[in-house]
N, C-alpha and C. Protein backbone atom coordinates (compact mmCIF):
# COMPACT_ATOMS: atom_id res chain seq x y z
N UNK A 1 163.47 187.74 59.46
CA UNK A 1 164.11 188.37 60.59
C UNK A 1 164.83 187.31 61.42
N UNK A 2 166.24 187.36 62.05
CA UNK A 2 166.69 186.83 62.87
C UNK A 2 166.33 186.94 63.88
N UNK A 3 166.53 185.88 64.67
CA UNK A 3 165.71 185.75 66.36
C UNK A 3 166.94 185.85 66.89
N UNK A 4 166.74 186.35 67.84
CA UNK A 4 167.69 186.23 69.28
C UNK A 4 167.69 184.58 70.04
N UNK A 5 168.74 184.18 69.55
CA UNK A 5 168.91 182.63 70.55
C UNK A 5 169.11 181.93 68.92
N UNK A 6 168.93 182.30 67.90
CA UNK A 6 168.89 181.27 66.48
C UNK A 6 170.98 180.93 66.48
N UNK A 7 171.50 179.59 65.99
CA UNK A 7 172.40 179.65 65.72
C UNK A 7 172.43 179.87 64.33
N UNK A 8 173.40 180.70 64.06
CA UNK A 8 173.29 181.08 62.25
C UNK A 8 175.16 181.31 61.95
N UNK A 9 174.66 181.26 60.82
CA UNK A 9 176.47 181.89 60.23
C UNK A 9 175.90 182.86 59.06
N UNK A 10 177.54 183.50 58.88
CA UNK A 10 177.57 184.57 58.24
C UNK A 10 177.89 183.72 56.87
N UNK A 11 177.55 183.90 55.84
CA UNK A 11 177.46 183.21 54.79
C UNK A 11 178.88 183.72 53.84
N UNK A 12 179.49 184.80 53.99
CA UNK A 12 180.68 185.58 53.34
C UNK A 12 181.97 184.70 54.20
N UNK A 13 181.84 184.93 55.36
CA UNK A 13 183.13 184.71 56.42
C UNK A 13 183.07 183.39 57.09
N UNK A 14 181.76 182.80 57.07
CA UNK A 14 181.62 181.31 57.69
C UNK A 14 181.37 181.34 59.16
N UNK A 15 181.27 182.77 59.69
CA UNK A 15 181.71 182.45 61.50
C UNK A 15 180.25 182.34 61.95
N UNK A 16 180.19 181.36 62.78
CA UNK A 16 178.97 180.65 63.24
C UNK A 16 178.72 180.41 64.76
N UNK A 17 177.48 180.96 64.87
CA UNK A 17 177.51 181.07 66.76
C UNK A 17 176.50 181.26 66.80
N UNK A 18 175.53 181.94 67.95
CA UNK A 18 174.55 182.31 68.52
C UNK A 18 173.93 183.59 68.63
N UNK A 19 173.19 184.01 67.82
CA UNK A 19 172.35 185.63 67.43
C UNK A 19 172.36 186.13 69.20
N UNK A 20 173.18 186.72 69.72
CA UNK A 20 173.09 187.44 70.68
C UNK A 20 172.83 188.97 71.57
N UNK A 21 172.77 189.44 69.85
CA UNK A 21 172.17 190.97 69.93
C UNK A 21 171.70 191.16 68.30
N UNK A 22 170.69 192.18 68.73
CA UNK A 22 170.40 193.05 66.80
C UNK A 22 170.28 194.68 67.46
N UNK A 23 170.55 195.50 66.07
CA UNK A 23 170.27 196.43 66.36
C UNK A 23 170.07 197.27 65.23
N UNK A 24 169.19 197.69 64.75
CA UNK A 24 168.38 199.16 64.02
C UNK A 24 168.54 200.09 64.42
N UNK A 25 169.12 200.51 62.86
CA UNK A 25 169.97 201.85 62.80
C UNK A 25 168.61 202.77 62.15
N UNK A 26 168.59 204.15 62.40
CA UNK A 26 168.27 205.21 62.01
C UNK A 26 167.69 204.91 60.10
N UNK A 27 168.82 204.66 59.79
CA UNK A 27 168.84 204.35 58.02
C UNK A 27 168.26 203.35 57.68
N UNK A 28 167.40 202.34 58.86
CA UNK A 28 166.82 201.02 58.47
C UNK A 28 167.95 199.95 58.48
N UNK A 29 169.05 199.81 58.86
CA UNK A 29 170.06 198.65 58.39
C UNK A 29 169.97 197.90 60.01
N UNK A 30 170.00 196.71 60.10
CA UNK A 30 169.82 196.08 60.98
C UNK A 30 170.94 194.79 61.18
N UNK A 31 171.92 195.00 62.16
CA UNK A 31 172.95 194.40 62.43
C UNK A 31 172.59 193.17 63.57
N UNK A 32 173.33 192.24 63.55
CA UNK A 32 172.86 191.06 63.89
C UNK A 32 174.31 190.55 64.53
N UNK A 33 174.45 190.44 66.23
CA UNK A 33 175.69 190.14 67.14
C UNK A 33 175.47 188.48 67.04
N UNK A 34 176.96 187.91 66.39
CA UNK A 34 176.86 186.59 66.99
C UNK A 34 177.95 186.16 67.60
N UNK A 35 177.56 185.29 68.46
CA UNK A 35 178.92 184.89 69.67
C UNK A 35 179.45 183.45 69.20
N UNK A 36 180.43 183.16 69.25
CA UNK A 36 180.70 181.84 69.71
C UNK A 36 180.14 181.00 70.74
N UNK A 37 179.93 180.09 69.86
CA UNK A 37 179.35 179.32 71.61
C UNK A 37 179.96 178.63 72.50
N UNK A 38 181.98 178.91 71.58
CA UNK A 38 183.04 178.64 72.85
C UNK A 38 183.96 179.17 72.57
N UNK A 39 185.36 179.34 73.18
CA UNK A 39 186.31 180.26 73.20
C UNK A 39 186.78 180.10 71.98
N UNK A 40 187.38 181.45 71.70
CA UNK A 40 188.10 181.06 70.38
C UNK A 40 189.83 180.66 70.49
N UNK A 41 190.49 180.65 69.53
CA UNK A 41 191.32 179.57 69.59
C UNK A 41 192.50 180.65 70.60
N UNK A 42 192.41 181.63 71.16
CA UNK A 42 193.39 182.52 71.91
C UNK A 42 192.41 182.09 73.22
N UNK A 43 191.65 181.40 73.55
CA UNK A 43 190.76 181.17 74.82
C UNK A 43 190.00 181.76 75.17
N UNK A 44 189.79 182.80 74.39
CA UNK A 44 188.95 184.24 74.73
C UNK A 44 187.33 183.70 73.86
N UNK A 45 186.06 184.75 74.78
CA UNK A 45 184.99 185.12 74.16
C UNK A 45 185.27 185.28 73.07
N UNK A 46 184.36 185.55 71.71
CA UNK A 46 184.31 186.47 71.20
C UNK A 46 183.21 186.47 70.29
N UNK A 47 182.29 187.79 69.91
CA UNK A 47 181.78 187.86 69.00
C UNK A 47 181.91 188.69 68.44
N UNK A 48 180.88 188.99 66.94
CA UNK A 48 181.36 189.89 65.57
C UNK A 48 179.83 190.63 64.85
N UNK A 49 179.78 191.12 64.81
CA UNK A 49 178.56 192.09 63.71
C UNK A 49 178.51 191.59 62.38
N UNK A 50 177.13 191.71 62.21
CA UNK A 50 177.28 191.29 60.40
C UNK A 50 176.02 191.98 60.25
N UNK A 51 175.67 192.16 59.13
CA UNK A 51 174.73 193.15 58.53
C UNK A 51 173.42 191.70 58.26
N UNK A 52 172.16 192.01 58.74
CA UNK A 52 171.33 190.99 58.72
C UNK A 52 171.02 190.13 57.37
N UNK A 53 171.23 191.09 55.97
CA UNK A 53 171.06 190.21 54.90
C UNK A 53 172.25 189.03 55.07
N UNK A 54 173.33 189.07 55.66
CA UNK A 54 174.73 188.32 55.48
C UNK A 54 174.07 187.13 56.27
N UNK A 55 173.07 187.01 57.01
CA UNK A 55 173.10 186.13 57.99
C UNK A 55 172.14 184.70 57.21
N UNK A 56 172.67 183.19 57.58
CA UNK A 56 171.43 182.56 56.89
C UNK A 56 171.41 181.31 58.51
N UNK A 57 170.40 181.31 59.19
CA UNK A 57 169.82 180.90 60.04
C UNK A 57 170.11 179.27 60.16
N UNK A 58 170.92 178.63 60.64
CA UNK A 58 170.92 177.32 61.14
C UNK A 58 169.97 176.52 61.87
N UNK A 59 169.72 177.15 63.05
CA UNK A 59 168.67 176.62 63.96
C UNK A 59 168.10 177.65 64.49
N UNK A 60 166.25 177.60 64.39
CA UNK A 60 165.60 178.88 64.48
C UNK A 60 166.26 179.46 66.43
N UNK A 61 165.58 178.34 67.03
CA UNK A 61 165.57 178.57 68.35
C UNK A 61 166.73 177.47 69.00
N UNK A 62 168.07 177.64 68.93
CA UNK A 62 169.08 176.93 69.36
C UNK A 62 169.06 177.22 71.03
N UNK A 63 169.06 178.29 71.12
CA UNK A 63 169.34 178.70 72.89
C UNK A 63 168.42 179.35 73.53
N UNK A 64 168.31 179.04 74.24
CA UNK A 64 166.95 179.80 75.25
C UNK A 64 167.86 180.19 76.78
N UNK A 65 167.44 181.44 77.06
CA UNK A 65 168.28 182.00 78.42
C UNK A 65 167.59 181.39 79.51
N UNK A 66 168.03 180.57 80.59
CA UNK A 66 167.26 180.36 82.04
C UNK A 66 166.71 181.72 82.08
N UNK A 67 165.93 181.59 83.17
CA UNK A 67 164.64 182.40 83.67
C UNK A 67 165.96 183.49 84.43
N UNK A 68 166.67 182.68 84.96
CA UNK A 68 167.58 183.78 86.14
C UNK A 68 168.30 184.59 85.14
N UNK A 69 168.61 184.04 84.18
CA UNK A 69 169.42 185.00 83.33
C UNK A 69 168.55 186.03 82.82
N UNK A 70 167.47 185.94 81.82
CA UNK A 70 166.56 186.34 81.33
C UNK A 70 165.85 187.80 82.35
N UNK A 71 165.77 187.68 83.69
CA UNK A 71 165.56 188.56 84.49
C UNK A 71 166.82 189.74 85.36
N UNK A 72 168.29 189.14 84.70
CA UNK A 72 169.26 189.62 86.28
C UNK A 72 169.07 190.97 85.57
N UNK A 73 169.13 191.54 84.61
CA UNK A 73 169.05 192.63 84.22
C UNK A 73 167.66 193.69 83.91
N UNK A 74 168.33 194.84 83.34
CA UNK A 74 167.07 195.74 82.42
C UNK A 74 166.10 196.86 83.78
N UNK A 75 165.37 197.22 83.15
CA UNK A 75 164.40 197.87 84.38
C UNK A 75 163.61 196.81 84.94
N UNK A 76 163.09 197.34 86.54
CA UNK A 76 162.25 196.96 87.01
C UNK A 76 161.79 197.51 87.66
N UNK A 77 160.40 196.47 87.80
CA UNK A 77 158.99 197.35 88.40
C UNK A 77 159.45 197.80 90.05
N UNK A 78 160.41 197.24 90.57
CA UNK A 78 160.54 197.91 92.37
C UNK A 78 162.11 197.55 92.27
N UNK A 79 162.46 198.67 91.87
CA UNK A 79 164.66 198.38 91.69
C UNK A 79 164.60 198.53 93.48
N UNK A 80 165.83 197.78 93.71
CA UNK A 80 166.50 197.74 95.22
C UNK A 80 166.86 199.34 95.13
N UNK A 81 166.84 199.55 96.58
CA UNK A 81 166.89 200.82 97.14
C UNK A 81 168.28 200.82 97.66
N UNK A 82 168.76 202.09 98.34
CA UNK A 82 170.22 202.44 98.89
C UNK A 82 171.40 201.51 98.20
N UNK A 83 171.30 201.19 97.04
CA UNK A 83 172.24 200.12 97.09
C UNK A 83 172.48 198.65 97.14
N UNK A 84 171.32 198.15 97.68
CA UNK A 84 171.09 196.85 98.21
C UNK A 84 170.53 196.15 97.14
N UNK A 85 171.18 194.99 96.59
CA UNK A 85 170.73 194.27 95.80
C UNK A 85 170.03 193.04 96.15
């Protein structure tokens, strides 16, 4: 299984970045988001989907999110009220 934070490449297409999302489908197929870990050559973000067998793992644990990142999102146990963040 790919980890979230592993740098890997796609072994067909070569494009190589940072496992930044997965996701399981209904049918069992499990897709695997990787980003660049800098702009691409138009200056822009970008990342691409690949089907998890395509993927072969470079570095298990390349990136780890700060704590602030890791928390700014998702549910929580006491969300801000009226608005107020």
């Amino acid at each position: 299984m790919v980890q979230l934070g592993a740098r890997a490449k796609d072994v067909i297409s070569g494009f190589t970045g940072i496992v930044t999302g997965r996701s399981t489908y209904l049918n069992g197929c499990v897709s695997v988001c990787i980003s660049l870990e800098g702009l691409s050559k138009d200056g822009e973000p970008k990342h691409e989907w690949f089907d998890e067998q395509r993927i072969e793992v470079i570095v298990q644990s390349a990136f780890t999110p700060r704590e602030s990142l890791a928390t700014a999102g998702g549910p929580r146990d006491n969300p801000p009220r009226d608005g107020a963040l």
